[in-house]
N, C-alpha and C. Protein backbone atom coordinates (compact mmCIF):
# COMPACT_ATOMS: atom_id res chain seq x y z
N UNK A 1 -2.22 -10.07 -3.34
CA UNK A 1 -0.91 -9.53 -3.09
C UNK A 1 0.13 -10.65 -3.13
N UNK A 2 0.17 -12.04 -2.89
CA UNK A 2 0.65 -12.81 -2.22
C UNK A 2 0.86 -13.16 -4.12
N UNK A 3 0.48 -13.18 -4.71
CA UNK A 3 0.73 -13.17 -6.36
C UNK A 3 1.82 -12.68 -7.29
N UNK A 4 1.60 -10.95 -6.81
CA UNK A 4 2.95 -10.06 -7.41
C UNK A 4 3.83 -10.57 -6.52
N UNK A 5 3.58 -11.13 -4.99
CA UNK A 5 4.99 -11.02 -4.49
C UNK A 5 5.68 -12.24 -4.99
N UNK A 6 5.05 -13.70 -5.04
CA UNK A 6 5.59 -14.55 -5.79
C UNK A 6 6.48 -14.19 -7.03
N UNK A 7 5.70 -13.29 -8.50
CA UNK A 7 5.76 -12.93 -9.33
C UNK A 7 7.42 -11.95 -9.24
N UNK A 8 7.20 -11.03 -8.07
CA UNK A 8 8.26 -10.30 -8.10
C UNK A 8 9.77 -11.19 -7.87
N UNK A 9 9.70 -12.02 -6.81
CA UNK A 9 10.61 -13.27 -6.56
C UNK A 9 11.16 -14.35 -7.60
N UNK A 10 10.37 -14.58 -8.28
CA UNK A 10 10.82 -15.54 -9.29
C UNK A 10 11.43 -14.67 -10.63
N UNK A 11 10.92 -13.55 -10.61
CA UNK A 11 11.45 -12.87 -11.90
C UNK A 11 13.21 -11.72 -11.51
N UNK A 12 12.95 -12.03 -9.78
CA UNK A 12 13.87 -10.91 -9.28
C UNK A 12 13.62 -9.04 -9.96
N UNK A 13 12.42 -8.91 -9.55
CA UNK A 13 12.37 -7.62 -10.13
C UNK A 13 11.35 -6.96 -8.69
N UNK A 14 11.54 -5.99 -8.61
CA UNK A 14 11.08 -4.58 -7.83
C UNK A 14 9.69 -4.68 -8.38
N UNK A 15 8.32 -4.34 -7.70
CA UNK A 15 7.25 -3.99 -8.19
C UNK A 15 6.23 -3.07 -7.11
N UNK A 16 6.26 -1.82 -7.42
CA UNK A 16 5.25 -0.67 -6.95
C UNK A 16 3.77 -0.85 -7.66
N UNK A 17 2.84 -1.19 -6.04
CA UNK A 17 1.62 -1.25 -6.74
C UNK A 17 0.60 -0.60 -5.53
N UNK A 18 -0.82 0.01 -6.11
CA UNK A 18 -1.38 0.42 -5.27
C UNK A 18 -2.82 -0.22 -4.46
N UNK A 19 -3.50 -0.05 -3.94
CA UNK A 19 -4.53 -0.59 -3.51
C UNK A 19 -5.35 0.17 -2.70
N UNK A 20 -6.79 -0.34 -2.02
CA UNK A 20 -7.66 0.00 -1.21
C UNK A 20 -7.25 -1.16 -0.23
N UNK A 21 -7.42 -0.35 0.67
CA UNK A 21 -6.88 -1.37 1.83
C UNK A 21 -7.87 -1.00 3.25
N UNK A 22 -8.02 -2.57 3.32
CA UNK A 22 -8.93 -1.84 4.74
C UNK A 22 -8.40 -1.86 6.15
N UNK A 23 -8.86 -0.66 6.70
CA UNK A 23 -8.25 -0.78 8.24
C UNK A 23 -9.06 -1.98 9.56
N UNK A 24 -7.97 -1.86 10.24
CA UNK A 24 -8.33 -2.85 11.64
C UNK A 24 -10.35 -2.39 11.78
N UNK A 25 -10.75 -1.41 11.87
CA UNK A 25 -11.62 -0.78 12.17
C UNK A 25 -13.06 -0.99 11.32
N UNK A 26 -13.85 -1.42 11.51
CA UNK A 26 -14.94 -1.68 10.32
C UNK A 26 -15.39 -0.30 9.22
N UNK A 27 -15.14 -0.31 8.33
CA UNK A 27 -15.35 1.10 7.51
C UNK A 27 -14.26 2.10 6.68
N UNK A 28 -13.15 1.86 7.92
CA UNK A 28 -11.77 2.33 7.23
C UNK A 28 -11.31 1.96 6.36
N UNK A 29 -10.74 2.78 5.38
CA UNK A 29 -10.36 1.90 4.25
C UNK A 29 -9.05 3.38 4.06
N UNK A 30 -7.92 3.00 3.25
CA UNK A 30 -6.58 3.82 3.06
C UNK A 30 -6.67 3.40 1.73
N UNK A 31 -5.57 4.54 0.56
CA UNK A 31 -4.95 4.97 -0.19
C UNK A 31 -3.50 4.42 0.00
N UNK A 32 -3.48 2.52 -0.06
CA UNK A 32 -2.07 2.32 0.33
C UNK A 32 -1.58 2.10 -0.94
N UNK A 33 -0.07 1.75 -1.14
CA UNK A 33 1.32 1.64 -1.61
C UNK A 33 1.91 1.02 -1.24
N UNK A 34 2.24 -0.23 -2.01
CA UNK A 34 3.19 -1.29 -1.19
C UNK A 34 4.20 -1.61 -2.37
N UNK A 35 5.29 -2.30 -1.73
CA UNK A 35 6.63 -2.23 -2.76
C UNK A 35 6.93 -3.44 -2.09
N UNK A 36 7.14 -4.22 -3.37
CA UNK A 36 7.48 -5.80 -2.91
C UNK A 36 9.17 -6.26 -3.82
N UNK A 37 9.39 -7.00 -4.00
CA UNK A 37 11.12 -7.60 -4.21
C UNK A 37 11.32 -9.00 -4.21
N UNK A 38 12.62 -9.01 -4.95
CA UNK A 38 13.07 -10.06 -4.75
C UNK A 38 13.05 -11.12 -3.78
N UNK A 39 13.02 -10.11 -2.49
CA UNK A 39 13.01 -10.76 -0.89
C UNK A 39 11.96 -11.10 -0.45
N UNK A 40 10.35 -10.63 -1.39
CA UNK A 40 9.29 -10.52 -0.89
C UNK A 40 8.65 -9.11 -0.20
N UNK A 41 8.14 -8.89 0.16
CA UNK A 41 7.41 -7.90 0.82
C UNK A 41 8.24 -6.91 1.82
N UNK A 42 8.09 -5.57 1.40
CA UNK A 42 9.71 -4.53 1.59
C UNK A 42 8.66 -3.87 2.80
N UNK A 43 7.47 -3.25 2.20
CA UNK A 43 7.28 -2.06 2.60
C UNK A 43 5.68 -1.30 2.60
N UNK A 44 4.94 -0.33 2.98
CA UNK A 44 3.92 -0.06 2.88
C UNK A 44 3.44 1.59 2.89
N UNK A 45 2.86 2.40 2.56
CA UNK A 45 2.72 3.64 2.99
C UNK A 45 1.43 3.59 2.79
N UNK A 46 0.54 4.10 3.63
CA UNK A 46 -0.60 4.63 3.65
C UNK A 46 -1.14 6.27 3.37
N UNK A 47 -1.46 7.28 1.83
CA UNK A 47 -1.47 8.53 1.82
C UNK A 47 -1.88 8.74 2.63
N UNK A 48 -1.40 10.03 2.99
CA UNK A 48 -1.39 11.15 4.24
C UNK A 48 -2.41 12.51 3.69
N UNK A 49 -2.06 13.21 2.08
CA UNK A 49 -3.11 14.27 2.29
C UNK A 49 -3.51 13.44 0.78
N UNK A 50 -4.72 13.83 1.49
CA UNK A 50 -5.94 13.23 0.69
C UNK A 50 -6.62 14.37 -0.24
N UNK A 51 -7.34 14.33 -1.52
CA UNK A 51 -7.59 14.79 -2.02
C UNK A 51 -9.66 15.10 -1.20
N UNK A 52 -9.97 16.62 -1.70
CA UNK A 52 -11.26 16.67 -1.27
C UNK A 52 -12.06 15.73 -1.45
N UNK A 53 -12.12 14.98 -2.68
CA UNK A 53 -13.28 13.81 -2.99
C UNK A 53 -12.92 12.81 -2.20
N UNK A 54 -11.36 12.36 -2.01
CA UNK A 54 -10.85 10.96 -1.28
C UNK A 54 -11.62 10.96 0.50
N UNK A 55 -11.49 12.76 0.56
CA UNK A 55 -11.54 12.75 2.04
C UNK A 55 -13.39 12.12 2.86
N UNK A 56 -13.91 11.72 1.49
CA UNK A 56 -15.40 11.54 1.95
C UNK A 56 -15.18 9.72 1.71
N UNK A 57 -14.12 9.18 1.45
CA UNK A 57 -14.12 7.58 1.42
C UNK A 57 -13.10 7.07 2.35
N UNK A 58 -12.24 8.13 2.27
CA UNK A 58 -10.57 7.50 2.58
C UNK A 58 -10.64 8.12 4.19
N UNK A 59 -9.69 7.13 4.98
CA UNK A 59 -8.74 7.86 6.05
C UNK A 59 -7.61 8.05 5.58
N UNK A 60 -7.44 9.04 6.33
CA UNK A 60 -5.60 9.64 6.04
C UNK A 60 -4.62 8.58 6.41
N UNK A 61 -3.31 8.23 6.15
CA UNK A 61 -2.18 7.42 7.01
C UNK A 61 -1.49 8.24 7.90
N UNK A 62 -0.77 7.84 8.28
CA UNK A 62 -0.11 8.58 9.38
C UNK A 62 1.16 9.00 8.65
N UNK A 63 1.86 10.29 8.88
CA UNK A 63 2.96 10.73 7.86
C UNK A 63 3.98 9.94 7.98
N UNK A 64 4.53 10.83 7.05
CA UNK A 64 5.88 10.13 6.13
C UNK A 64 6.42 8.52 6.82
N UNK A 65 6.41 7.86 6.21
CA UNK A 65 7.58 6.44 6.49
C UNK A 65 8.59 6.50 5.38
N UNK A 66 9.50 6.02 6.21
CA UNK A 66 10.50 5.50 5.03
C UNK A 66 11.44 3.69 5.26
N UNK A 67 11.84 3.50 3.70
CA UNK A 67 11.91 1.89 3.71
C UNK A 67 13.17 2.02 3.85
């Protein structure tokens, strides 16, 4: 991560990217979304409804945030 955000900074451009992300918790893992910038690191969302197949890998996030 610490890559695009460099990447996003030196070029001054916006970049939406997704990932597996693991939780505090041993096993958890999220459907995150993070949005990085010029400034560096903006923001994060973790999906909320999960698809039937996701729901046998993924935890849910907690709803809506906004940046």
């Amino acid at each position: 991560m610490q890559r695009i955000i460099t990447a996003a900074m030196k070029h001054y451009i916006h970049v939406v990217f997704g990932l597996t992300e693991a939780g505090k918790q041993p096993g958890i893992l999220y459907n995150t979304l993070v949005l990085v910038g010029p400034q560096g690191y903006i923001g994060s969302y973790r999906k909320v409804h999960l698809t039937l197949e996701e729901n046998f890998i993924l935890a849910a996030g907690r709803p809506l945030a906004s940046f």
